[in-house]
Protein backbone atom coordinates (compact mmCIF):
# COMPACT_ATOMS: atom_id res chain seq x y z
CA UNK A 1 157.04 248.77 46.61
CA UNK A 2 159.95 249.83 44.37
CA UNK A 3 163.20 250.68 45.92
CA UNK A 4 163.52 254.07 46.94
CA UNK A 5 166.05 255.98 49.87
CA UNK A 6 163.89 255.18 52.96
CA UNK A 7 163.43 251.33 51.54
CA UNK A 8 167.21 251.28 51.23
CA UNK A 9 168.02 252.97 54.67
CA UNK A 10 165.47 250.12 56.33
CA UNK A 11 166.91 247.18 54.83
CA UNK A 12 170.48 248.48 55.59
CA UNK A 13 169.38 248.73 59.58
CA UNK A 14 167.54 245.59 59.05
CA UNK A 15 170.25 243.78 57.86
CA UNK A 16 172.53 245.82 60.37
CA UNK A 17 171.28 244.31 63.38
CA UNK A 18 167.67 242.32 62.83
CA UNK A 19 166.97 239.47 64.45
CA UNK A 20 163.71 237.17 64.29
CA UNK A 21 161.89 234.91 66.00
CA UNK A 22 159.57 232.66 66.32
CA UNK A 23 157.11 235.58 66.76
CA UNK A 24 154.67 236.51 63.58
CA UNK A 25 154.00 239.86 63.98
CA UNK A 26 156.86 241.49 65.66
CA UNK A 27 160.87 241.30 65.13
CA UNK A 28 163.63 243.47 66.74
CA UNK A 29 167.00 245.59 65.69
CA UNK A 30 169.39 245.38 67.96
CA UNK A 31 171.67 248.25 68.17
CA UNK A 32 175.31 247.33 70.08
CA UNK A 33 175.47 250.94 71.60
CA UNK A 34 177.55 249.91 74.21
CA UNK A 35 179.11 252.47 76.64
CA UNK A 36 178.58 255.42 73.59
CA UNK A 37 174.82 254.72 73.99
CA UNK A 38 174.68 254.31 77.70
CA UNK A 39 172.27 256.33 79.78
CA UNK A 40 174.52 256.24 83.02
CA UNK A 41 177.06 257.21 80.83
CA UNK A 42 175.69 260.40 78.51
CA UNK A 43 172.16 260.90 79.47
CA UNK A 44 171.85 263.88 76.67
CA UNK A 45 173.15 261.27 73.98
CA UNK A 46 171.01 258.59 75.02
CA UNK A 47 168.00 260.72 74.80
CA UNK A 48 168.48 262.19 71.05
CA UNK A 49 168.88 258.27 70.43
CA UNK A 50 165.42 257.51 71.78
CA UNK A 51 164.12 260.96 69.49
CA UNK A 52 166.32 259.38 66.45
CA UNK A 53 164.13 256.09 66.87
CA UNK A 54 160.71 257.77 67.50
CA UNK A 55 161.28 260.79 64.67
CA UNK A 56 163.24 259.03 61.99
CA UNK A 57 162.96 255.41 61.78
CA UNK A 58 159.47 255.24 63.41
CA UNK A 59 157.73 257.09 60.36
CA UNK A 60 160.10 255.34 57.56
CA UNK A 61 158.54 251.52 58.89
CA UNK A 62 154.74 253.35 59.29
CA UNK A 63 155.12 254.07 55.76
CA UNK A 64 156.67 251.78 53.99
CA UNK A 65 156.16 248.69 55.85
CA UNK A 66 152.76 249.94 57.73
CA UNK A 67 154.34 249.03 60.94
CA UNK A 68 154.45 249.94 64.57
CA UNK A 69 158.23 251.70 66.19
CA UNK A 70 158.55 251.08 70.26
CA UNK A 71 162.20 250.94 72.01
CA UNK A 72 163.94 249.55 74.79
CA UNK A 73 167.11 250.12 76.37
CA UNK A 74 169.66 248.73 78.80
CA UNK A 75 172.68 250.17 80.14
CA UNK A 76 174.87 249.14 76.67
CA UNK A 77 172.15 247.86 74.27
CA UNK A 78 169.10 249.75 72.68
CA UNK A 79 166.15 247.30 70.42
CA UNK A 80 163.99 248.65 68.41
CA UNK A 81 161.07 246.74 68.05
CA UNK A 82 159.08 246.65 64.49
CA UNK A 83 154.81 245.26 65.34
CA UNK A 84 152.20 244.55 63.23
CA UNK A 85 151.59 242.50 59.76
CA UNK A 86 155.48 241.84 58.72
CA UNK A 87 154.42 239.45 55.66
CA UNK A 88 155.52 242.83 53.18
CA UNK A 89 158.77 243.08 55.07
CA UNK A 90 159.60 239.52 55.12
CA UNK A 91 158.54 238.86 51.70
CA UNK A 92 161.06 242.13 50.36
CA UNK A 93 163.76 240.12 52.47
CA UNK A 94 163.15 236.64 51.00
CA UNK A 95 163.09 238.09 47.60
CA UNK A 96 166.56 239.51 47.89
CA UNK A 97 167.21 236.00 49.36
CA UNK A 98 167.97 237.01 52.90
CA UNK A 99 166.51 234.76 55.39
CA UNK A 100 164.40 235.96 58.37
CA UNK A 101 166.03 233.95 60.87
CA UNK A 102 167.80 234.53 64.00
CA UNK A 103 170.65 237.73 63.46
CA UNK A 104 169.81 238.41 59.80
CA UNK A 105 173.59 239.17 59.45
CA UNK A 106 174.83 236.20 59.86
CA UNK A 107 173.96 234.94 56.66
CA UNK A 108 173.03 237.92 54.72
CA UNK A 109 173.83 237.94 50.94
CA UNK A 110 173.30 241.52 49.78
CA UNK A 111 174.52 241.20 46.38
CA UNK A 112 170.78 240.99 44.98
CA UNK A 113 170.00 244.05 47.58
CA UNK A 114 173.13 245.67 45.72
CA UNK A 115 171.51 245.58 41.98
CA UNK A 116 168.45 247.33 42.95
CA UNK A 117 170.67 249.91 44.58
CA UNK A 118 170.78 251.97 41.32
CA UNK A 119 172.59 254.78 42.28
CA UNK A 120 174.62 256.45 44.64
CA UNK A 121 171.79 258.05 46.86
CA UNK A 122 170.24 255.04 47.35
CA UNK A 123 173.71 253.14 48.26
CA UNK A 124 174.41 255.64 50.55
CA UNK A 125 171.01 255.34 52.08
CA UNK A 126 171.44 251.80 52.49
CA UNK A 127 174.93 252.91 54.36
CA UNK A 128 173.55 255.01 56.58
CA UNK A 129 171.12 252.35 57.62
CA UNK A 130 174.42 249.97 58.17
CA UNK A 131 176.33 252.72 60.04
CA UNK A 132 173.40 253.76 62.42
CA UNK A 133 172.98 250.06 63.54
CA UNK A 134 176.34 248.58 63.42
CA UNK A 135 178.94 251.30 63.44
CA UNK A 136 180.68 252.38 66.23
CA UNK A 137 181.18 255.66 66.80
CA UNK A 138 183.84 255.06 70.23
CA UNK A 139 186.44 257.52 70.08
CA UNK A 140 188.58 254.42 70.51
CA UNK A 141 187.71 253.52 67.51
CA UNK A 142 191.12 255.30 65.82
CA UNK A 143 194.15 254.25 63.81
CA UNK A 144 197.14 254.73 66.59
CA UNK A 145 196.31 258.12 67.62
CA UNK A 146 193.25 260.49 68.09
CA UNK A 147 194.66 262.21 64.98
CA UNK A 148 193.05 258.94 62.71
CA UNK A 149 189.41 258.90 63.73
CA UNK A 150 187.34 256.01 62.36
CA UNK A 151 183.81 254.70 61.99
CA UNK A 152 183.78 251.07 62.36
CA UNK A 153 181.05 248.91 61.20
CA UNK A 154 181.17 245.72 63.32
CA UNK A 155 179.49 242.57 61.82
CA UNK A 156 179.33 239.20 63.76
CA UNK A 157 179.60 235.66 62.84
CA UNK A 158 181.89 234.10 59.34
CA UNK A 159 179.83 235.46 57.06
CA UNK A 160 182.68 236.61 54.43
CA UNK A 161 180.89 237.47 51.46
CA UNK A 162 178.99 239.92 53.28
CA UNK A 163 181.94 242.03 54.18
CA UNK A 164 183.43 241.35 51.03
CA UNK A 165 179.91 243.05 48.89
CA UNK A 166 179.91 245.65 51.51
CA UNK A 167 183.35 246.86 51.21
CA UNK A 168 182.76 246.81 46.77
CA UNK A 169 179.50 249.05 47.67
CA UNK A 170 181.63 251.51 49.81
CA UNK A 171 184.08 251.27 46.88
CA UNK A 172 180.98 252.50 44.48
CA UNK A 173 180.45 255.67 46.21
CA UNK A 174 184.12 256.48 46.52
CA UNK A 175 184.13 255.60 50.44
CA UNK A 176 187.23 253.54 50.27
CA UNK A 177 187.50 251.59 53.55
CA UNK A 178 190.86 251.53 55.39
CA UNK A 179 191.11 248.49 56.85
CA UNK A 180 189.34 245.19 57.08
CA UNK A 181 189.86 242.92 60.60
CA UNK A 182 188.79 239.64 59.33
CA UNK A 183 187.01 237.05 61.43
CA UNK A 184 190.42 234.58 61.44
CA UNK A 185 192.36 233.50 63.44
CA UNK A 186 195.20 235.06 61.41
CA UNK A 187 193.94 238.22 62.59
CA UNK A 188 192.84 237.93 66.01
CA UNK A 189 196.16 235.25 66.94
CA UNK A 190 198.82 235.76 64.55
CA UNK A 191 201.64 235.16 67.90
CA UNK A 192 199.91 232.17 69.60
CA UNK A 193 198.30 229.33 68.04
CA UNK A 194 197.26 227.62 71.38
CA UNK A 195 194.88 231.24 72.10
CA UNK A 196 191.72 230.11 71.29
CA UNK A 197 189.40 232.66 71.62
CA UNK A 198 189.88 234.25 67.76
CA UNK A 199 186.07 233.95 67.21
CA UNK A 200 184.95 237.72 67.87
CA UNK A 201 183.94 239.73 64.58
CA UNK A 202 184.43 241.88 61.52
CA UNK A 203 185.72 245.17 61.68
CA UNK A 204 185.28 246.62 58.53
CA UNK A 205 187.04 250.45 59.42
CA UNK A 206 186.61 253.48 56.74
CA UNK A 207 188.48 256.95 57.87
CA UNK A 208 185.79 258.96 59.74
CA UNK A 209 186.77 262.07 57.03
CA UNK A 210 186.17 259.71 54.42
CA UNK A 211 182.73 258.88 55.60
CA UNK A 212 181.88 262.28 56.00
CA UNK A 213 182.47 263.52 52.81
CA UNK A 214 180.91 259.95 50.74
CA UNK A 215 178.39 258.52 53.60
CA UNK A 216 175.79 259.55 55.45
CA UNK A 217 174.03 259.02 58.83
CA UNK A 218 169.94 259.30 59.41
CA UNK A 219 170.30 259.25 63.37
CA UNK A 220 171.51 262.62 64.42
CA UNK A 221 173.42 261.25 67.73
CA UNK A 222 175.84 259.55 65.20
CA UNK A 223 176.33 262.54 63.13
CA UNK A 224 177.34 264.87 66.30
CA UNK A 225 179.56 262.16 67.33
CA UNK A 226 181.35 262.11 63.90
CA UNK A 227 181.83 265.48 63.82
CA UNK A 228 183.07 265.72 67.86
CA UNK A 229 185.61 262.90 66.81
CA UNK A 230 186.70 264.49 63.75
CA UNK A 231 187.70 267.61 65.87
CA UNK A 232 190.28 265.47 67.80
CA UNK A 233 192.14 265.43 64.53
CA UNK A 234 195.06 267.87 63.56
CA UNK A 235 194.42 267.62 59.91
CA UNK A 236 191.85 265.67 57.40
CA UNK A 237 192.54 262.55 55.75
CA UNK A 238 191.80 261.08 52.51
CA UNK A 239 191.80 257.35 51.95
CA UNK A 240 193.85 255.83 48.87
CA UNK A 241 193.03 253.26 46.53
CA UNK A 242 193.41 249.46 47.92
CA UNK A 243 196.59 249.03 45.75
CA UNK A 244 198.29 252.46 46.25
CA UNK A 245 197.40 251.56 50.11
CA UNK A 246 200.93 250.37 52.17
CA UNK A 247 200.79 246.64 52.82
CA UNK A 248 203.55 245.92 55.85
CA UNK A 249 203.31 242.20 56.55
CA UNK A 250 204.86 240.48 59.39
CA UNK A 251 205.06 236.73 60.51
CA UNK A 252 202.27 234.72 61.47
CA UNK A 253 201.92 231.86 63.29
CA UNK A 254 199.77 228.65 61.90
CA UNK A 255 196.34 228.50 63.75
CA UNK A 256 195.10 225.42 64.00
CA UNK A 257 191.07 227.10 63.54
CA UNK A 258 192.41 228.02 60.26
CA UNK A 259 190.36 224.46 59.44
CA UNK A 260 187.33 225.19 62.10
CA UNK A 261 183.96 224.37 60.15
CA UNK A 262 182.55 227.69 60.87
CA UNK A 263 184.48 229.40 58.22
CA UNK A 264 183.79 229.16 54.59
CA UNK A 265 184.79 226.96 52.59
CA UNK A 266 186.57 229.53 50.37
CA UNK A 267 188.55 230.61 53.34
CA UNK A 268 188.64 227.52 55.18
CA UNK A 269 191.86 225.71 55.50
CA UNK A 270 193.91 228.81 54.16
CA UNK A 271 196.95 230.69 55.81
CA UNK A 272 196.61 234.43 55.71
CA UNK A 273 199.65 236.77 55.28
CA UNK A 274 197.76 240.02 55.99
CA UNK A 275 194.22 241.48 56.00
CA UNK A 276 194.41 242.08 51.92
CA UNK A 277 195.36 238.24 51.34
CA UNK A 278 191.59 237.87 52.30
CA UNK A 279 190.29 240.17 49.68
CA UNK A 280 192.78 238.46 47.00
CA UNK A 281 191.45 234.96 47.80
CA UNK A 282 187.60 236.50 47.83
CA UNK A 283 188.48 237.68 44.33
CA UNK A 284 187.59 240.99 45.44
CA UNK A 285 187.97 243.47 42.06
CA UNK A 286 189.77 246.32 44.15
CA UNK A 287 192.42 244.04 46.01
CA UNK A 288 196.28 244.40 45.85
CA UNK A 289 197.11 241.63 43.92
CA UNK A 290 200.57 241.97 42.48
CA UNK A 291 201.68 243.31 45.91
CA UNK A 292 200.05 240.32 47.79
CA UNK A 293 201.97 238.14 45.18
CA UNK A 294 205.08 239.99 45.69
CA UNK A 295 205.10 238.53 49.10
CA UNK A 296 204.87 234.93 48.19
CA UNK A 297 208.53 234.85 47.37
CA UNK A 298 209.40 235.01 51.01
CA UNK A 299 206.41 232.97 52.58
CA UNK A 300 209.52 230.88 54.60
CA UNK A 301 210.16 234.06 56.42
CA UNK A 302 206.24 235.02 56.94
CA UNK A 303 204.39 231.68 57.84
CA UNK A 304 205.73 230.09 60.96
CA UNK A 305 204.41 226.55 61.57
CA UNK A 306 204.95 226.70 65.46
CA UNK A 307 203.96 229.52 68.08
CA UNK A 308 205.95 233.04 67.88
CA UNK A 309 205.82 233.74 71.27
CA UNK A 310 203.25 232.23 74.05
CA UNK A 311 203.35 233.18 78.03
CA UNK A 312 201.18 231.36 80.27
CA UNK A 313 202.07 229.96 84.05
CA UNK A 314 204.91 226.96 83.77
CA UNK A 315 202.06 224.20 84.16
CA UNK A 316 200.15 225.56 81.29
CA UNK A 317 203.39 225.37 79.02
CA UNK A 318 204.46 222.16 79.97
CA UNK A 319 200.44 221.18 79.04
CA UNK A 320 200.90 222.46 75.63
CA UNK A 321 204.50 220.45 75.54
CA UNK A 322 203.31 217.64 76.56
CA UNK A 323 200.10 217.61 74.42
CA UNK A 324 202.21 217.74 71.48
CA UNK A 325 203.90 214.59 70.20
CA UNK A 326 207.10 216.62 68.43
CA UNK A 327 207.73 219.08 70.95
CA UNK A 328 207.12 216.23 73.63
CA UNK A 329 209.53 213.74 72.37
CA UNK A 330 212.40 216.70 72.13
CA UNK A 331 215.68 215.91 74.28
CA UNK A 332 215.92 219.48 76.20
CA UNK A 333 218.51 221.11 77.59
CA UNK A 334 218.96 223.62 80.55
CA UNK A 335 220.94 226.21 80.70
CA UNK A 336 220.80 229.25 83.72
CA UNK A 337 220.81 233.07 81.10
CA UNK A 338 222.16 235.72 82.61
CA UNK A 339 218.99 238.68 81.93
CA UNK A 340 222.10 241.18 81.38
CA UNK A 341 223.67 239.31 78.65
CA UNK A 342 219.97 238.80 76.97
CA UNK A 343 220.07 242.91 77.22
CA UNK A 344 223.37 243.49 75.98
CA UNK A 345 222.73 240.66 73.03
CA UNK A 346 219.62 243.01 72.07
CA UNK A 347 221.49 246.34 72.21
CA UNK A 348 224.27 244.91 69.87
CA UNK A 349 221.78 243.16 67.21
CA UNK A 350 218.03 243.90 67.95
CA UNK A 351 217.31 241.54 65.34
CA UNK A 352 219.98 238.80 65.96
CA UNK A 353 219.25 235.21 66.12
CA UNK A 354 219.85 232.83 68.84
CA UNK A 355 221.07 229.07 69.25
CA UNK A 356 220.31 228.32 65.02
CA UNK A 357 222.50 226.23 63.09
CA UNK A 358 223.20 228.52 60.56
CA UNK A 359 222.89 232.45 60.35
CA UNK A 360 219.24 232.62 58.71
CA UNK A 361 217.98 230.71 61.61
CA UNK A 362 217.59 230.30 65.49
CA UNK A 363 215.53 232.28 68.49
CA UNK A 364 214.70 235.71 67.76
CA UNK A 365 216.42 237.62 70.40
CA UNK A 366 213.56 240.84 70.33
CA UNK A 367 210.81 237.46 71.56
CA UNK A 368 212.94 236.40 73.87
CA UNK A 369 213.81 239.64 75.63
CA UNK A 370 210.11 240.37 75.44
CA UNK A 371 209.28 237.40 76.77
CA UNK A 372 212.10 237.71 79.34
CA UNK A 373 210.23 240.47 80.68
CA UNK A 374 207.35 238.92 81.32
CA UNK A 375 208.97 235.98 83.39
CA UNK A 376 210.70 238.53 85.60
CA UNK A 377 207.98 241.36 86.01
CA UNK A 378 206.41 242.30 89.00
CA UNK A 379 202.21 241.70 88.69
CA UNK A 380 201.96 245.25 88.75
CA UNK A 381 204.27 245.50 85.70
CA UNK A 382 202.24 243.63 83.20
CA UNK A 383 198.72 244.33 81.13
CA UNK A 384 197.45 240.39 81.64
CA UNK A 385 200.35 238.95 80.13
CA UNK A 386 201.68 241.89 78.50
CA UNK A 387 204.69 243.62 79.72
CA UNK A 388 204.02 247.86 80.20
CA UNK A 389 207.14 248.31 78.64
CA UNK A 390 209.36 245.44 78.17
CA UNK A 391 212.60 247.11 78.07
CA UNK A 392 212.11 249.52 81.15
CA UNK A 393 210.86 246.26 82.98
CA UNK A 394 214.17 244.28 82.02
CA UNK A 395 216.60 247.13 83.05
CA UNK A 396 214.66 247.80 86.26
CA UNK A 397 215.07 244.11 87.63
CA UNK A 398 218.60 244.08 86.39
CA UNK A 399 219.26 247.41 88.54
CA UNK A 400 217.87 245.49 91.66
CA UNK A 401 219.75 242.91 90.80
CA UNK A 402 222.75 242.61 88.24
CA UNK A 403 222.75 238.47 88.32
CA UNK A 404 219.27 237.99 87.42
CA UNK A 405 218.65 234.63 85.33
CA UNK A 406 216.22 232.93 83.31
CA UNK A 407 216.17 229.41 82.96
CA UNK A 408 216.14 228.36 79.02
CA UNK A 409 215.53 224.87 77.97
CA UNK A 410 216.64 224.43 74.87
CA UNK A 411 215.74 221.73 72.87
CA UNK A 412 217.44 219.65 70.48
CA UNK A 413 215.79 220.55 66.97
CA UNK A 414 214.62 224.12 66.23
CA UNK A 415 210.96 223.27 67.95
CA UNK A 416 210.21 226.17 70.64
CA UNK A 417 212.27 227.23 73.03
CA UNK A 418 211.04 227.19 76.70
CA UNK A 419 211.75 230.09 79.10
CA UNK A 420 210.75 229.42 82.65
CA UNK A 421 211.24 231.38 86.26
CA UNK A 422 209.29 233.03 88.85
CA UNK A 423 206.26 230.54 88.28
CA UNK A 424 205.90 231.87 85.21
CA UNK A 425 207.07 230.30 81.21
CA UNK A 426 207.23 231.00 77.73
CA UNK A 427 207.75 229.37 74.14
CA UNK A 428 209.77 231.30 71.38
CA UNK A 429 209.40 229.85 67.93
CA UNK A 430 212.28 229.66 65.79
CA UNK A 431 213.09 231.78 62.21
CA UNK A 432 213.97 228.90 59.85
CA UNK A 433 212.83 230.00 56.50
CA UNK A 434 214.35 227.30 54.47
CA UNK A 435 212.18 224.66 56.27
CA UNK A 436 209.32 226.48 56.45
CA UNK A 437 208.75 227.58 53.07
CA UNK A 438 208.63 223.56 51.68
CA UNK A 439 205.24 223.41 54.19
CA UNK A 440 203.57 225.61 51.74
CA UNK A 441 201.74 225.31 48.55
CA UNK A 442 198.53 227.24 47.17
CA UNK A 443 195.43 225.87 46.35
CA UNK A 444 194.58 224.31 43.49
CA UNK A 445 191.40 225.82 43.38
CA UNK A 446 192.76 229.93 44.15
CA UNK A 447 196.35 230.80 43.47
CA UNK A 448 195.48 233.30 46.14
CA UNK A 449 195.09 230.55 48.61
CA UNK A 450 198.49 229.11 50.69
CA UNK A 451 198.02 225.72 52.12
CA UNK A 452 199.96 224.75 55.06
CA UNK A 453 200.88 221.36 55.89
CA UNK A 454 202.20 220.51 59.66
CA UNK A 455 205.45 220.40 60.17
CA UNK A 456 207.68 217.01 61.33
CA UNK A 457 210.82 215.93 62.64
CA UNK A 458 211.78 215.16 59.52
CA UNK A 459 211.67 218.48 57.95
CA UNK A 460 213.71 219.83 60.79
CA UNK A 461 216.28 217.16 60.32
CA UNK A 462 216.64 217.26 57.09
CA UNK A 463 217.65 220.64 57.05
């Protein structure tokens, strides 16, 4: 059968969240409702979600596929499950080359889906099917405040390209997305290069106004959610073009999984200044080039070879220390701060530098006040790790007592600083732009791409 809207909303909740296995003659879609879809949580929604399934998608696979709609449900996860003769189906997929294996995301190329997707109906069909599987509809899901709602289409595993065709096909019915949060560890870690756990997924977010006016849901629960989230807002927004878009980059910290084998290759062993580097080095048509460019002229001051800042208990840091030959092999000194002074230092020059050799480098006083505050908090004063307020914390302790210290060992080159006390430590990284920027080059296969090589003691004493 020809392509035609309910073909193009199927395949786009196929590819959304189906999964096979070894079974013939049934496969499921797995839809990651989470708490939004949860009957101990909204009975009312969850039961216009088992009426979506039954009324809409049940009739679109009877007729076009000649196959059998069930459902089942836990407390955060709804399947639909697809019976019968699924040669058709399976032979549509392998003809658009998508394999019917496992999550069919995973590895999904849509780009020969995309040329049979004529025109702007059907992409939006194809959409829907995307954002009824895949896209949340939390009203956490926001940029900042409730006054930016968004619709987030989540996609797991490294599969690149697929984000990358999807974001062009939201481009081709004017649905420009606001944000891409790439599956990288420059994403996920840009602070702390010995946090491992990077690996969660794609976040591809479009402005929930946006959506409404260019996309299009087929499950009814989603639409009432869209509009109940877009009435949180004060006012409407309207997305820009990718290069009219503001691109704010800050420093990153070199990740050693920027090599891990699951990425691709294209991506693999690349340093990422922002989420729009990605789309530069993916060649995507609609990417900011000249103001990703513009950046490389300061890459010293935006690609940091060791950690930014890293809190963990003092055995953990003197783990990572002692696991690493340059940082091991440093002469350190101690030295008793005085918490007050660290305050004062910050008041005078939030952006001064500590201990450098020169005045463009040294300890960033704003990470080590941060991190100050996080050695001397009380457990009921952090988030985890994270400090609830880092400033009020630091002139709380100082009231209770005025000759609080910190114990700094500083070390003899401009490798990490170490910040211990209260069973707690921390490593600052250093600023040092004018060693830094010699690490880098770009790829000789993608001027996009910035290759970083590790850092030695040479570099640092040569400087």
């Amino acid at each position: 059968m020809s392509m035609n809207t309910d073909k193009a909303y199927l395949l786009g909740l196929i590819i959304g969240g189906g999964i096979f296995g070894d079974a013939e003659d049934i496969f499921r879609i797995r839809l990651p409702f989470k708490k939004w879809g949860s009957y101990l949580e909204n009975s009312q929604r969850a039961g216009q979600i088992s009426r979506d399934i039954m009324n809409v998608v049940s009739p679109m696979f009877r007729n076009i596929y000649n196959l059998i709609v069930s459902f089942e449900a836990t407390e955060n996860i709804w399947n639909i499950l697809c019976e019968g003769d699924t040669t058709a189906l399976k032979t549509d997929l392998e003809n658009y080359g998508i394999p019917c294996d496992g999550e069919v995301r995973a590895n999904a190329d849509i780009s020969k889906i995309c040329v049979d997707l004529v025109d702007d109906n059907l992409k939006r069909r194809f959409i829907a099917g995307l954002a009824d599987s895949i896209g949340s509809m939390a009203k956490s899901q926001r940029r900042f405040t409730d006054d930016n709602q968004i619709l987030s289409l989540e996609i797991k595993g490294h599969n690149f390209n697929f984000v990358c065709e999807l974001c062009r096909l939201l481009h081709d019915i004017n649905c420009i997305p606001d944000q891409v949060n790439w599956n990288h560890p420059n994403i996920h870690c840009t602070n702390d290069p010995y946090y491992r756990t990077w690996n969660k997924q794609f976040k591809l977010r479009i402005l929930l106004d946006q959506y409404a006016r260019f996309g299009a849901f087929a499950f009814r629960t989603k639409a009432e959610s869209s509009n109940e989230n877009r009435e949180l807002q004060q006012q409407t927004h309207v997305a820009q073009p990718c290069p009219e878009q503001r691109m704010n980059v800050t420093p990153s910290c070199v990740h050693p999984d920027e090599n891990n084998m699951l990425l691709p290759e294209q991506i693999r062993g690349g340093h990422y200044i922002h989420y729009r580097h990605f789309c530069a080095v993916l060649g995507c048509e609609h990417a900011p080039f000249d103001k990703v460019s513009s950046q490389f002229s300061r890459l010293g001051e935006l690609v940091i070879p060791f950690v930014i800042q890293c809190k963990d208990t003092i055995s953990r840091i003197n783990t990572i220390i002692a696991n690493d030959p340059l940082l091991a092999q440093r002469n350190y000194t101690d030295v008793s701060v005085s918490v007050s002074s660290l305050l004062t230092q910050f008041q005078s020059d939030s952006n001064g530098l500590l201990y450098g050799t020169d005045s463009d480098n040294g300890y960033p006083i704003n990470e080590i006040l941060q991190t100050t505050a996080y050695i001397v908090a009380d457990s009921n004063e952090l988030f985890g790790k994270r400090p609830k307020g880092y400033i009020e914390i630091i002139k709380r302790h100082i009231q209770n007592d005025p000759n609080l210290s910190v114990l700094f060992r500083k070390p003899d080159l401009l490798t990490p600083l170490v910040i211990v006390g209260n069973e707690r430590g921390a490593l600052i990284g250093a600023v040092n732009p004018k060693v830094y920027e010699k690490l880098i080059t770009r790829s000789p296969d993608n001027d996009f791409k910035l290759i970083v090589r590790p850092i030695t003691e040479e570099d640092l004493r040569d400087a």
